[in-house]
N, C-alpha and C. Protein backbone atom coordinates (compact mmCIF):
# COMPACT_ATOMS: atom_id res chain seq x y z
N UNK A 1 -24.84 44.49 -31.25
CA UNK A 1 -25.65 44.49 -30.06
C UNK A 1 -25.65 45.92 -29.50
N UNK A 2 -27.05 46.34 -29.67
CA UNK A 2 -26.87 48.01 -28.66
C UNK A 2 -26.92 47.14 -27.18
N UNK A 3 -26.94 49.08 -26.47
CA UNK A 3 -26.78 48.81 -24.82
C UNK A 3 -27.64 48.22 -24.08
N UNK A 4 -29.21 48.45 -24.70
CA UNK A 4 -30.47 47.78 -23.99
C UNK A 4 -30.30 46.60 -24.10
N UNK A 5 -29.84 45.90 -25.09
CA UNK A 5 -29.56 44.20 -25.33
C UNK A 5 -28.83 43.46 -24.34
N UNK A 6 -27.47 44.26 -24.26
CA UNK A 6 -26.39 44.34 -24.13
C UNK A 6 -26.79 44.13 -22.14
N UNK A 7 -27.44 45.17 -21.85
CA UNK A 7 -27.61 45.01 -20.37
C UNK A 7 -28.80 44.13 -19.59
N UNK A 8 -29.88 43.80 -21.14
CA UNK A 8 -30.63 43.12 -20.88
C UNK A 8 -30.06 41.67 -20.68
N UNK A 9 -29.10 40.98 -21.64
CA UNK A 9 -28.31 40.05 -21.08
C UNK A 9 -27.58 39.80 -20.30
N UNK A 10 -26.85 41.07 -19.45
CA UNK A 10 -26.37 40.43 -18.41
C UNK A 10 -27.77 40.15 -16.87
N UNK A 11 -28.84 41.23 -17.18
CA UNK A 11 -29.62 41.61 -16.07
C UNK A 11 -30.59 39.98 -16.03
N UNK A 12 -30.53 39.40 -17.43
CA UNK A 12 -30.86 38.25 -17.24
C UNK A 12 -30.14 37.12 -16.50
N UNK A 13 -28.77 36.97 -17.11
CA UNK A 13 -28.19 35.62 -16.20
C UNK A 13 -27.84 36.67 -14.85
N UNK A 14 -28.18 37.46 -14.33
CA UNK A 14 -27.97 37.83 -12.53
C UNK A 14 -29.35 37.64 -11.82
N UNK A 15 -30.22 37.76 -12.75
CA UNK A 15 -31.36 38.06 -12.31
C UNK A 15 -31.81 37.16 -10.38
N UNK A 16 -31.34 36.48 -10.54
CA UNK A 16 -31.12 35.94 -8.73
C UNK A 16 -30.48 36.23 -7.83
N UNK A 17 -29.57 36.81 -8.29
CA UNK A 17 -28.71 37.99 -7.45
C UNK A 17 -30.15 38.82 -6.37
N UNK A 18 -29.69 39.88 -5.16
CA UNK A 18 -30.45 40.69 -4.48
C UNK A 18 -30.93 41.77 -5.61
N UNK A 19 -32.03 41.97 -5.37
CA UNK A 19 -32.48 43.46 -6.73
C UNK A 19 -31.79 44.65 -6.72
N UNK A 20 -31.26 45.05 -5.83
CA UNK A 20 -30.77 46.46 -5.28
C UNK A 20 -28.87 45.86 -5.78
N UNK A 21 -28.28 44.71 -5.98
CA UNK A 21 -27.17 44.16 -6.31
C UNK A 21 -27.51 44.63 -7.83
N UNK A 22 -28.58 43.79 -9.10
CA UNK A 22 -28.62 43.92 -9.94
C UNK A 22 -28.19 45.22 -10.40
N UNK A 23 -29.54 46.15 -9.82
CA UNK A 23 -29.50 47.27 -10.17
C UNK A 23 -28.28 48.30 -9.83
N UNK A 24 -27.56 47.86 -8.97
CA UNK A 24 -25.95 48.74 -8.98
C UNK A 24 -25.27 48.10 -10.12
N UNK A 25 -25.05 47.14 -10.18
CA UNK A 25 -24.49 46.80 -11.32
C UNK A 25 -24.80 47.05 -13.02
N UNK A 26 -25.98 46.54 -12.94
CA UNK A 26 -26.97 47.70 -14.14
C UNK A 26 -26.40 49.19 -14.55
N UNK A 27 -26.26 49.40 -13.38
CA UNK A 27 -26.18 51.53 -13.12
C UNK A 27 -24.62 51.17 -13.49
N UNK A 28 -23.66 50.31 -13.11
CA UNK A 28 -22.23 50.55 -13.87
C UNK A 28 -22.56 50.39 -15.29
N UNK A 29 -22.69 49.35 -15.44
CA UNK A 29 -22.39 49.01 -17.17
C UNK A 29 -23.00 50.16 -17.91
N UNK A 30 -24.24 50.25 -17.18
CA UNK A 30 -24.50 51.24 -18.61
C UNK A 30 -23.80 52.46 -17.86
N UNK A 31 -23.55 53.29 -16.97
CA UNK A 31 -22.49 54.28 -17.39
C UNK A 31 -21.47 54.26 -17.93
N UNK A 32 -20.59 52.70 -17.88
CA UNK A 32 -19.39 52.75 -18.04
C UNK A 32 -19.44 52.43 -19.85
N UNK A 33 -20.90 52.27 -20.11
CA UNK A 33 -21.30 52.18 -21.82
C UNK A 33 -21.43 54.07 -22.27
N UNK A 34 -21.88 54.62 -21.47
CA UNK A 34 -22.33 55.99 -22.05
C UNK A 34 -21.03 56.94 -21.76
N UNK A 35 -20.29 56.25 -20.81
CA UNK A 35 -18.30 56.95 -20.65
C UNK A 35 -17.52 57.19 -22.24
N UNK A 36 -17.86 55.59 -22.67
CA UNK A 36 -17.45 54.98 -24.03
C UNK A 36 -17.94 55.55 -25.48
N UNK A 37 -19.25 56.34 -25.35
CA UNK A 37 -20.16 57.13 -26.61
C UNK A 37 -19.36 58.17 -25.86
N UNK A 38 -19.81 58.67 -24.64
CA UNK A 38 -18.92 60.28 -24.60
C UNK A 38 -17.42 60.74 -25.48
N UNK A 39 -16.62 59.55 -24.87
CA UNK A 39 -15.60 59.30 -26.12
C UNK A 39 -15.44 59.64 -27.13
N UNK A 40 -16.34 59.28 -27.96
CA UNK A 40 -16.19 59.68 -29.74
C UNK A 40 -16.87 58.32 -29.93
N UNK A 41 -17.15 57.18 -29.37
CA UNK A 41 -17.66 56.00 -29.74
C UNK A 41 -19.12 55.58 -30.02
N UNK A 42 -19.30 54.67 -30.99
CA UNK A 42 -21.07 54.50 -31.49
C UNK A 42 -21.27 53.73 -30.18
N UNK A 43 -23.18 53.56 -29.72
CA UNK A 43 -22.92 52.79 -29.01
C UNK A 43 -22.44 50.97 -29.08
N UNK A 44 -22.73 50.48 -30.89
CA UNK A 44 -22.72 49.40 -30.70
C UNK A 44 -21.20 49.08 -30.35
N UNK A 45 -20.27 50.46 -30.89
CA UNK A 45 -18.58 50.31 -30.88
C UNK A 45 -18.79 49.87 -29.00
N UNK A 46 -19.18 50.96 -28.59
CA UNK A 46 -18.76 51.16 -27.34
C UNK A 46 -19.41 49.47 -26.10
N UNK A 47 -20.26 48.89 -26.76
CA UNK A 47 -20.90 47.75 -26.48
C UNK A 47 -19.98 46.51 -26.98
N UNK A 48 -19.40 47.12 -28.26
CA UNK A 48 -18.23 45.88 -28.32
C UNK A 48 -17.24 45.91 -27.20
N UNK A 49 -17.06 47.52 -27.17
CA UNK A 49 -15.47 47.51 -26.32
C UNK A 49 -15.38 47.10 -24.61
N UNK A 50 -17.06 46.89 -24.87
CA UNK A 50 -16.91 45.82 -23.05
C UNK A 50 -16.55 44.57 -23.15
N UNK A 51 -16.84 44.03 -24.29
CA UNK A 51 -16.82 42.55 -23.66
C UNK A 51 -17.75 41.68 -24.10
N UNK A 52 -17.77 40.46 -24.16
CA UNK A 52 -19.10 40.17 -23.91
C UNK A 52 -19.85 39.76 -22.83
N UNK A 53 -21.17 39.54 -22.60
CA UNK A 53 -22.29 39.28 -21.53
C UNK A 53 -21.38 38.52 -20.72
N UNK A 54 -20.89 37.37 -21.15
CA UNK A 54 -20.74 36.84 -20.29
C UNK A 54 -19.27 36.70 -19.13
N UNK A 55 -18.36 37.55 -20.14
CA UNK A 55 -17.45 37.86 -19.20
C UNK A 55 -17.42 39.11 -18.17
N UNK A 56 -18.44 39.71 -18.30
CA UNK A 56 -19.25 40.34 -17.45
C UNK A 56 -19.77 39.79 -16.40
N UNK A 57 -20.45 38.92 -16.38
CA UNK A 57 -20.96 38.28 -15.67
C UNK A 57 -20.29 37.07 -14.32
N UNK A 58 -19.32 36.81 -15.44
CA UNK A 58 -17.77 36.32 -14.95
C UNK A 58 -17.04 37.32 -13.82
N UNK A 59 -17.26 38.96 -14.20
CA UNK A 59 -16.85 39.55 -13.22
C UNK A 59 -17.69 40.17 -12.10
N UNK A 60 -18.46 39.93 -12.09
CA UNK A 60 -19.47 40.36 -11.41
C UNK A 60 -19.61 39.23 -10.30
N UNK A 61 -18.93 38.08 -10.55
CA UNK A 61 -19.37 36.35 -9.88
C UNK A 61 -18.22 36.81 -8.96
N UNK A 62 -17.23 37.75 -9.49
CA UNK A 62 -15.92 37.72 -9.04
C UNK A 62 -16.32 38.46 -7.71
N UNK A 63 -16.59 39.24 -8.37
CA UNK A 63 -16.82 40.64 -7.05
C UNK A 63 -18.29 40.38 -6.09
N UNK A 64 -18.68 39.48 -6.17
CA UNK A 64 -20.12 39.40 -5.01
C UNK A 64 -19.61 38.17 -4.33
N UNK A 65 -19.89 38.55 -3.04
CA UNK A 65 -19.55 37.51 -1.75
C UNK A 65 -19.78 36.15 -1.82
N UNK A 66 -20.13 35.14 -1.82
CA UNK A 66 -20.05 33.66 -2.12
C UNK A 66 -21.74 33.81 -0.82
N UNK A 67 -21.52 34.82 0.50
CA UNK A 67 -22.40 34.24 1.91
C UNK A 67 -23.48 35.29 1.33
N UNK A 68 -23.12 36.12 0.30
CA UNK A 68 -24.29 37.34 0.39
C UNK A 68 -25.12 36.94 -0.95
N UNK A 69 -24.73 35.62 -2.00
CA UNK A 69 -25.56 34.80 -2.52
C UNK A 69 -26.26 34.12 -1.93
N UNK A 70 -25.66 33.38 -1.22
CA UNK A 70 -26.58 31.84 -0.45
C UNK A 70 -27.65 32.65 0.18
N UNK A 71 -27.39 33.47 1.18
CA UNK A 71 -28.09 34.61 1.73
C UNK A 71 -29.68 34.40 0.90
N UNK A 72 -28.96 35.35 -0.36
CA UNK A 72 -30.73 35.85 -0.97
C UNK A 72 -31.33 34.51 -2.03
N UNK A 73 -30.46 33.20 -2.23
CA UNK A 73 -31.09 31.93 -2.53
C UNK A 73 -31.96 31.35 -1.71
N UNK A 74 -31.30 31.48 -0.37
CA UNK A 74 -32.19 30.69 0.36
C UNK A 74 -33.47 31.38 1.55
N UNK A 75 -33.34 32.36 0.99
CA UNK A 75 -34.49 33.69 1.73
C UNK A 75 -35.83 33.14 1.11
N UNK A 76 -36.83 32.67 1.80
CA UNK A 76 -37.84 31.71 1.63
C UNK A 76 -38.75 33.58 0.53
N UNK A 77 -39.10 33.42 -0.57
CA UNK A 77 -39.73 34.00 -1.41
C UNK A 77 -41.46 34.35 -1.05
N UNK A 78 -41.75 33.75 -0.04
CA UNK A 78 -42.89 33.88 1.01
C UNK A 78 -43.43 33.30 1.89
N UNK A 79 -44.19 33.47 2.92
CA UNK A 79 -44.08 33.21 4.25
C UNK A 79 -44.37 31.87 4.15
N UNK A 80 -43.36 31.01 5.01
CA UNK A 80 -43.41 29.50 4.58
C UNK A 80 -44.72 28.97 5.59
N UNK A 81 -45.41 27.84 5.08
CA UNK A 81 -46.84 27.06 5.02
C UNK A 81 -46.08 26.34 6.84
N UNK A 82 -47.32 25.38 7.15
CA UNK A 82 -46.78 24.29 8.30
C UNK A 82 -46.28 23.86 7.76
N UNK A 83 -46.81 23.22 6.95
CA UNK A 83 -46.63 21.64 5.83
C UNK A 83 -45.35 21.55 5.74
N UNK A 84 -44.93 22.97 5.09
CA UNK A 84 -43.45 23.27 4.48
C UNK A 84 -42.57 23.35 5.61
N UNK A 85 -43.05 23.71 6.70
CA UNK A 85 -41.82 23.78 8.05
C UNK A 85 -42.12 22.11 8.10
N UNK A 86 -42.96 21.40 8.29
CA UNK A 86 -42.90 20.02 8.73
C UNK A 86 -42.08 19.37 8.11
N UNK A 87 -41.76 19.90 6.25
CA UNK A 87 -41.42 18.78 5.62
C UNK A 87 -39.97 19.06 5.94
N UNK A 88 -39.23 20.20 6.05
CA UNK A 88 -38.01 21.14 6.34
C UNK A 88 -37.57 19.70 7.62
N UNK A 89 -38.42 20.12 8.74
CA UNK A 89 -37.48 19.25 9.88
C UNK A 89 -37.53 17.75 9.44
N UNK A 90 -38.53 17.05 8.51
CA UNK A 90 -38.76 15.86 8.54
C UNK A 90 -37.43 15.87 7.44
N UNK A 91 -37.16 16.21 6.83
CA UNK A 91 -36.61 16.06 5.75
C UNK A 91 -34.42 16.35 6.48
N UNK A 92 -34.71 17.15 6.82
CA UNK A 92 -33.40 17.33 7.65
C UNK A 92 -32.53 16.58 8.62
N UNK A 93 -32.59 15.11 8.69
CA UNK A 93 -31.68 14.49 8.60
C UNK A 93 -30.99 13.82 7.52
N UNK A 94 -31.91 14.23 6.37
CA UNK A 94 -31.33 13.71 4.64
C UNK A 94 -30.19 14.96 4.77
N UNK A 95 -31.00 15.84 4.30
CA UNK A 95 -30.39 17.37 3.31
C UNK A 95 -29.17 17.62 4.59
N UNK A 96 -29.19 17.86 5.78
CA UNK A 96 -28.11 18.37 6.50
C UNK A 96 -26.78 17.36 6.53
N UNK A 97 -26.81 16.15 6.31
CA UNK A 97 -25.33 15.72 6.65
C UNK A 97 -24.97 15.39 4.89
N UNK A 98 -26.19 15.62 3.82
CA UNK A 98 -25.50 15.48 2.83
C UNK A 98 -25.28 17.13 2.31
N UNK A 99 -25.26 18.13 2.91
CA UNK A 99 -24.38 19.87 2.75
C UNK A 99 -23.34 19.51 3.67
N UNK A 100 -23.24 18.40 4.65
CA UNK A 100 -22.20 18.98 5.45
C UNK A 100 -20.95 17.92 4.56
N UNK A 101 -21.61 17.04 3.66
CA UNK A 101 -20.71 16.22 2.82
C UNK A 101 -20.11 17.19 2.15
N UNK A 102 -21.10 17.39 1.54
CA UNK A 102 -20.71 18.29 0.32
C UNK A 102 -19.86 19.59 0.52
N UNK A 103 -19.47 20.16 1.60
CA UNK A 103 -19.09 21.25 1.97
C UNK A 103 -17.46 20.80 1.87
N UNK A 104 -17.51 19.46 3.26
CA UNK A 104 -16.37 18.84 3.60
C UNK A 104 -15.81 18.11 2.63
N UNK A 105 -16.29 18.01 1.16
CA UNK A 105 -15.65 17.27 0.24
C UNK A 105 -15.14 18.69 -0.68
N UNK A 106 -15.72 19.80 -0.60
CA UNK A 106 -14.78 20.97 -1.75
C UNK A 106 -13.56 21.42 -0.55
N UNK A 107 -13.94 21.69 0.62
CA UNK A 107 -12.58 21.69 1.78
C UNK A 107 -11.68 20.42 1.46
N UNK A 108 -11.68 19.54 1.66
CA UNK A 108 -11.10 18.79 1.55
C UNK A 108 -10.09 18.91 0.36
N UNK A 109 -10.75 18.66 -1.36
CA UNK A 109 -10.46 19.21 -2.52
C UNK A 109 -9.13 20.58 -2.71
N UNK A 110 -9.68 21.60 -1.41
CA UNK A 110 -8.83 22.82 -1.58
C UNK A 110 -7.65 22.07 -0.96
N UNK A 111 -7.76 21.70 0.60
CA UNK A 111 -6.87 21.35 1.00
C UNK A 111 -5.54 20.66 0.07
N UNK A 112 -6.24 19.22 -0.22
CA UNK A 112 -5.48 18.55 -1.34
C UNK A 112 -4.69 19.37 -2.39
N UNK A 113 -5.33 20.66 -2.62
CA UNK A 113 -4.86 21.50 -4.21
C UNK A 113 -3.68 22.08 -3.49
N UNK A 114 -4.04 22.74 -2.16
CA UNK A 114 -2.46 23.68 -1.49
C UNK A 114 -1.56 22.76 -0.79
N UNK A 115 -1.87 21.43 -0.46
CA UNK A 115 -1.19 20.36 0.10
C UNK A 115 0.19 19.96 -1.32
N UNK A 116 -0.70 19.89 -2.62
CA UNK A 116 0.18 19.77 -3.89
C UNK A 116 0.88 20.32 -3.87
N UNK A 117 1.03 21.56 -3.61
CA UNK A 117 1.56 22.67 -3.90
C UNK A 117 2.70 23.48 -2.89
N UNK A 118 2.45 22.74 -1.84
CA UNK A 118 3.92 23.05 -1.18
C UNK A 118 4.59 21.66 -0.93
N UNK A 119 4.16 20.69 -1.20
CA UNK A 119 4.87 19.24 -1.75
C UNK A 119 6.07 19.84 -2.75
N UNK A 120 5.45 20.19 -3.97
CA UNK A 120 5.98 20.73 -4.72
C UNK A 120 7.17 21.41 -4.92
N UNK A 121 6.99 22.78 -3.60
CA UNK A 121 7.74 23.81 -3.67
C UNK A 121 8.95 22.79 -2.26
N UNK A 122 8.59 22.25 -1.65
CA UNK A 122 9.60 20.83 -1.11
C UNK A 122 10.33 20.70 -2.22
N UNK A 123 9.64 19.98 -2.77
CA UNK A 123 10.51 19.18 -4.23
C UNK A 123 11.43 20.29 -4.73
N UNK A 124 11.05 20.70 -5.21
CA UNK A 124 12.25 22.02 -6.02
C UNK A 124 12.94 22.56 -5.22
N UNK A 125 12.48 23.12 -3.49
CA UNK A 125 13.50 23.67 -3.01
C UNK A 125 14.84 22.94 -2.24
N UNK A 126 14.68 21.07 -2.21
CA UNK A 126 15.31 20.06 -2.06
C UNK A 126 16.36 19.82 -3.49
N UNK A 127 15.65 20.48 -4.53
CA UNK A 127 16.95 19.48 -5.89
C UNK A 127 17.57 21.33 -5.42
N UNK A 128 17.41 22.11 -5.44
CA UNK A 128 18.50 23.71 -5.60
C UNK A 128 19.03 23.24 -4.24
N UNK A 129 18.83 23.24 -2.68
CA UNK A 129 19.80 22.55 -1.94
C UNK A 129 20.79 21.65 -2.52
N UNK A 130 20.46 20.43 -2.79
CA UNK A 130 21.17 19.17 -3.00
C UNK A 130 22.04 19.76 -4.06
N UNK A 131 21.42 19.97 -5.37
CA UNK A 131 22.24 20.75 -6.25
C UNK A 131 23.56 21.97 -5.87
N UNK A 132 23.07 22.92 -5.14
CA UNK A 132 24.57 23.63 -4.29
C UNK A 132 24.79 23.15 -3.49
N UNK A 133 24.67 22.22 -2.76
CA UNK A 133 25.43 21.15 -1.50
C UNK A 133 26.21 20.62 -2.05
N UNK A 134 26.09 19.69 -3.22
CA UNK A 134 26.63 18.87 -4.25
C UNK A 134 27.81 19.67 -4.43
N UNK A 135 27.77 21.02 -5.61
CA UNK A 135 28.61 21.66 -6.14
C UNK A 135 29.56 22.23 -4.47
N UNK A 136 29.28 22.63 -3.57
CA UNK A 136 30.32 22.73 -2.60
C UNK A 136 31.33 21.49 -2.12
N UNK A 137 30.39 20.12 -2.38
CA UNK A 137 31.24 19.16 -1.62
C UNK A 137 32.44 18.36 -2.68
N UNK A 138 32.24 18.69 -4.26
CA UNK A 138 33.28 18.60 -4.87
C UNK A 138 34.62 18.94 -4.69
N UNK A 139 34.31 20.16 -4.44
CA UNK A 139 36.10 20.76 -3.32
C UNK A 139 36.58 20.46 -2.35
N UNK A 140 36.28 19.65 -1.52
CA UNK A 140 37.06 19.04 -0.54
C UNK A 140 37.46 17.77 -1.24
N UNK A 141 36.39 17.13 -1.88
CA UNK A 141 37.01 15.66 -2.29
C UNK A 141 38.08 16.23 -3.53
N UNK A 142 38.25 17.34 -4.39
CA UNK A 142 39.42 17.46 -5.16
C UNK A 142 40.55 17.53 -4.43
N UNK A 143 40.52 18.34 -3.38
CA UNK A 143 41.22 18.77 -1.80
C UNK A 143 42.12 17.23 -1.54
N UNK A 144 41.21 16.68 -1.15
CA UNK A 144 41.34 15.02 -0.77
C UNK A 144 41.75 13.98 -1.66
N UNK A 145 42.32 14.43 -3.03
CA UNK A 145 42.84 14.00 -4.27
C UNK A 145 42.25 12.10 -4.23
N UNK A 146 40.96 12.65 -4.63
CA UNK A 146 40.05 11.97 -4.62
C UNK A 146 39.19 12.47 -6.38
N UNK A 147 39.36 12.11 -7.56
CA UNK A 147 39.11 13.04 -8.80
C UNK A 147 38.24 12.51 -9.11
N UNK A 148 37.99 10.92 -9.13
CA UNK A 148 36.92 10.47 -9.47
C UNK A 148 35.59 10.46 -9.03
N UNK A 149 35.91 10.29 -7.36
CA UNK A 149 34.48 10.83 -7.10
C UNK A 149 34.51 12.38 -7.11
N UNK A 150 35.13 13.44 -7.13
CA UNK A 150 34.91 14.13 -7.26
C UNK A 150 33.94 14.40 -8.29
N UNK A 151 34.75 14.42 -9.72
CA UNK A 151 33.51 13.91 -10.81
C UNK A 151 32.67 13.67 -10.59
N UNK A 152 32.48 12.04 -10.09
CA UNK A 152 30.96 11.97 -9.74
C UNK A 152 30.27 12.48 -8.90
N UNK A 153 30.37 12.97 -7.88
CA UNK A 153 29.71 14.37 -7.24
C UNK A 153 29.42 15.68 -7.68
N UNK A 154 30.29 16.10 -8.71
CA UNK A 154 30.17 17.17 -9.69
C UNK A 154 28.90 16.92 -10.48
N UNK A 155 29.09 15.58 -11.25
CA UNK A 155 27.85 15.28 -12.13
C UNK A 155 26.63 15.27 -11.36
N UNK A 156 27.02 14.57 -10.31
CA UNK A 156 25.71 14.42 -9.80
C UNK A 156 24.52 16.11 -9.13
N UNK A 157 25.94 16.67 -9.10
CA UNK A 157 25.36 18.01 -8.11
C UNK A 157 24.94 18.92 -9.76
N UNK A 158 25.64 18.92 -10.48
CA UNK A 158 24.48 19.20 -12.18
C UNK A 158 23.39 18.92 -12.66
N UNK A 159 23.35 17.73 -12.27
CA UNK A 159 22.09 17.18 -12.64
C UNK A 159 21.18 17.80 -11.49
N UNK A 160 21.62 17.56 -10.26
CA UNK A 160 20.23 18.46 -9.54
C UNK A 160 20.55 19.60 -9.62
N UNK A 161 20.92 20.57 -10.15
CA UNK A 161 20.97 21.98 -10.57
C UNK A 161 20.23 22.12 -11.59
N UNK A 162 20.35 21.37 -12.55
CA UNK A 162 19.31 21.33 -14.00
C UNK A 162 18.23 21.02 -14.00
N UNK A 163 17.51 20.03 -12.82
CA UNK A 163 16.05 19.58 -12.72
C UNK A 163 16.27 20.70 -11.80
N UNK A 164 16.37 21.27 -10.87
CA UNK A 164 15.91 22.25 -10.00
C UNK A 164 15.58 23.73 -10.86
N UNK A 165 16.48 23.98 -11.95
CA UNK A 165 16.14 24.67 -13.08
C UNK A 165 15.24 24.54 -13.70
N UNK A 166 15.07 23.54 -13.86
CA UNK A 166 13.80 22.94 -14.43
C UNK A 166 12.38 22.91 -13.52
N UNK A 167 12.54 22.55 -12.64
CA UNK A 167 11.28 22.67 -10.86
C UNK A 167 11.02 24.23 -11.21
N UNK A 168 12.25 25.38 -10.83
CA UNK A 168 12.12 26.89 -10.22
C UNK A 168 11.46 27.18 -11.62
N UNK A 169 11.49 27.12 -12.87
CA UNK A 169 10.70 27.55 -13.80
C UNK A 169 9.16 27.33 -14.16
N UNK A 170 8.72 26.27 -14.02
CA UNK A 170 7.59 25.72 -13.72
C UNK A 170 6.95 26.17 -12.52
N UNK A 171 7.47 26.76 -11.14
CA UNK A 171 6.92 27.21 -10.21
C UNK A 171 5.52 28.15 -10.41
N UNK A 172 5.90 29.03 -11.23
CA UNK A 172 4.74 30.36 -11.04
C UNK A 172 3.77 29.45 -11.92
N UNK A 173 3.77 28.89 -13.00
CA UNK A 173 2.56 28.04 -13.82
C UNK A 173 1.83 27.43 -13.22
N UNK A 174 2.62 26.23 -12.21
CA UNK A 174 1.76 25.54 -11.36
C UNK A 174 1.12 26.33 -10.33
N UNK A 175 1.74 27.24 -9.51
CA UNK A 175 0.94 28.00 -8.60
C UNK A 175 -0.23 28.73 -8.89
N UNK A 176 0.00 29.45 -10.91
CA UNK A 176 -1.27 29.85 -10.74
C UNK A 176 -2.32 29.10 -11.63
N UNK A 177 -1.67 28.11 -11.78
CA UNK A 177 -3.27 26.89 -12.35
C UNK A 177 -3.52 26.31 -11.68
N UNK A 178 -3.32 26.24 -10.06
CA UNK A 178 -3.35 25.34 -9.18
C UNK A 178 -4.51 26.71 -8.28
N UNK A 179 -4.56 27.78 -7.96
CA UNK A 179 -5.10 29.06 -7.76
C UNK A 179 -6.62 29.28 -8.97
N UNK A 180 -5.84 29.14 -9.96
CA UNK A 180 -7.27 29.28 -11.27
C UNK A 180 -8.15 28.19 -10.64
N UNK A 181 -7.79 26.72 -10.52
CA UNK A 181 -8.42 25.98 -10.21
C UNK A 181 -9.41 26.15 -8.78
N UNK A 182 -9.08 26.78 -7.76
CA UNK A 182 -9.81 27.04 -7.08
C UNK A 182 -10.64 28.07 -7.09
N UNK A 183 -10.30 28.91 -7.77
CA UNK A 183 -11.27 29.94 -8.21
C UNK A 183 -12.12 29.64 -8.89
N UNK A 184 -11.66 29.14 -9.71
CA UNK A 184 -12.91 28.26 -10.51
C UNK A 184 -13.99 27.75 -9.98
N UNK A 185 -13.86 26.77 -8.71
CA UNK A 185 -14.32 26.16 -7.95
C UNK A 185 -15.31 26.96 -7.61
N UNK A 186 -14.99 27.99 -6.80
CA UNK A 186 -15.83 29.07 -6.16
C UNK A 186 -16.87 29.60 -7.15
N UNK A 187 -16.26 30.21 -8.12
CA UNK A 187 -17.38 31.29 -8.96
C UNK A 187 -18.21 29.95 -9.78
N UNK A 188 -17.67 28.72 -9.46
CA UNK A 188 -18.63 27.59 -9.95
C UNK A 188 -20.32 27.16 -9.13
N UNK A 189 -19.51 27.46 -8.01
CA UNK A 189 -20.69 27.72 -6.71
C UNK A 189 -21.51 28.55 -6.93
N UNK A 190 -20.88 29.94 -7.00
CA UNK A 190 -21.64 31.16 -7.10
C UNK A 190 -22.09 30.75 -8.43
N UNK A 191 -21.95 30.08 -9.18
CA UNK A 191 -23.03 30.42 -10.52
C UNK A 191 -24.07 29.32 -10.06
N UNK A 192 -23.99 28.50 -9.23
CA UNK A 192 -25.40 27.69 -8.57
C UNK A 192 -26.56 28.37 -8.49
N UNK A 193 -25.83 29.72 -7.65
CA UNK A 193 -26.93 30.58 -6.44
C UNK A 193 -27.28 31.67 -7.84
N UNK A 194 -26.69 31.62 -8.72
CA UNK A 194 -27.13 32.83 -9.45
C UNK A 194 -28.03 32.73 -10.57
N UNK A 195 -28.17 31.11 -10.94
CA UNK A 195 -29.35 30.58 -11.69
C UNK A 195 -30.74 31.83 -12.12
N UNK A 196 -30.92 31.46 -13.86
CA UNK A 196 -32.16 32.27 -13.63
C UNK A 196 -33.05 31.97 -13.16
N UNK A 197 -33.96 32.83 -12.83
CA UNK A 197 -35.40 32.56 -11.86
C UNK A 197 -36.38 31.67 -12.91
């Protein structure tokens, strides 16, 4: 794939983006393609060494505002008719409480995802308590020539040391697939508003 291809595919799936957005972005890739020939690189090398279209495009979803899409989606494309204002208010007790559903059901969704997620960090930071609570209260009951439960307080304060070992390792995975997941969410939106024309 040369660079004209190369930028013609991404300039296609943005193409709904604001024009003056495209075209900054346009103006990176291909400099940051002609950085890559300055190099010592061919251009198709230097067209490999981006990427492809679409993880481009992936970053580009990243870096544009979520309000400065909706923005130029819903910017009426020319001066709207009566008809079309009539049908707008007639129609707007449908369309408005089913966006305000739809809004309040991905809020909701996030909520639920960070609600998991310090449940969670509860959970694990309850077995490493219990687990060194445990291991401290063995010594008084040895103290108290008390061996058996000691033991069993020993065991028991291991075992929540080992699932809490088990919780504190798993921490950063779940936090950031629980994070991917909402991101996801978002640049899922933004690829709504970014539809080709």
């Amino acid at each position: 794939m040369n660079k004209q291809e190369y930028l013609e595919s991404i300039r296609s799936r943005i193409s709904a983006m604001p024009a003056d957005d495209v075209n900054r972005f346009m103006d990176y890739y291909s400099e940051m393609i002609d950085d890559r020939v300055e190099d010592g690189l061919s251009e198709e090398e230097a067209v490999a060494d981006m990427g492809s279209p679409e993880a481009a495009v992936e970053q580009i979803l990243e870096e544009m505002p979520l309000t400065k899409l909706v923005k130029e989606k819903i910017k009426p494309k020319h001066e709207l008719k009566a008809w079309e204002v009539i049908l707008i208010v007639l129609g707007s007790p449908v369309w408005i409480p089913l966006l305000i559903t739809a809004a309040v059901l991905l809020l909701t969704l996030w909520i639920v995802a960070f609600a998991l997620l310090i449940s969670f960090y509860a959970v694990v930071l309850s077995f490493v308590v219990a687990g060194i609570g445990g291991l401290i209260c063995t010594i008084p009951l040895f103290v108290a020539h008390s061996p058996y439960t000691a033991v069993l307080m020993l065991g028991a304060a291991l075992i929540g040391v080992g699932i809490a070992i088990l919780f504190v390792v798993s921490v950063k995975p779940v936090t950031v697939g629980i994070f991917k997941v909402c991101k996801a969410s978002v640049n899922g939106i933004k690829r709504m508003f970014v539809k080709e024309k």
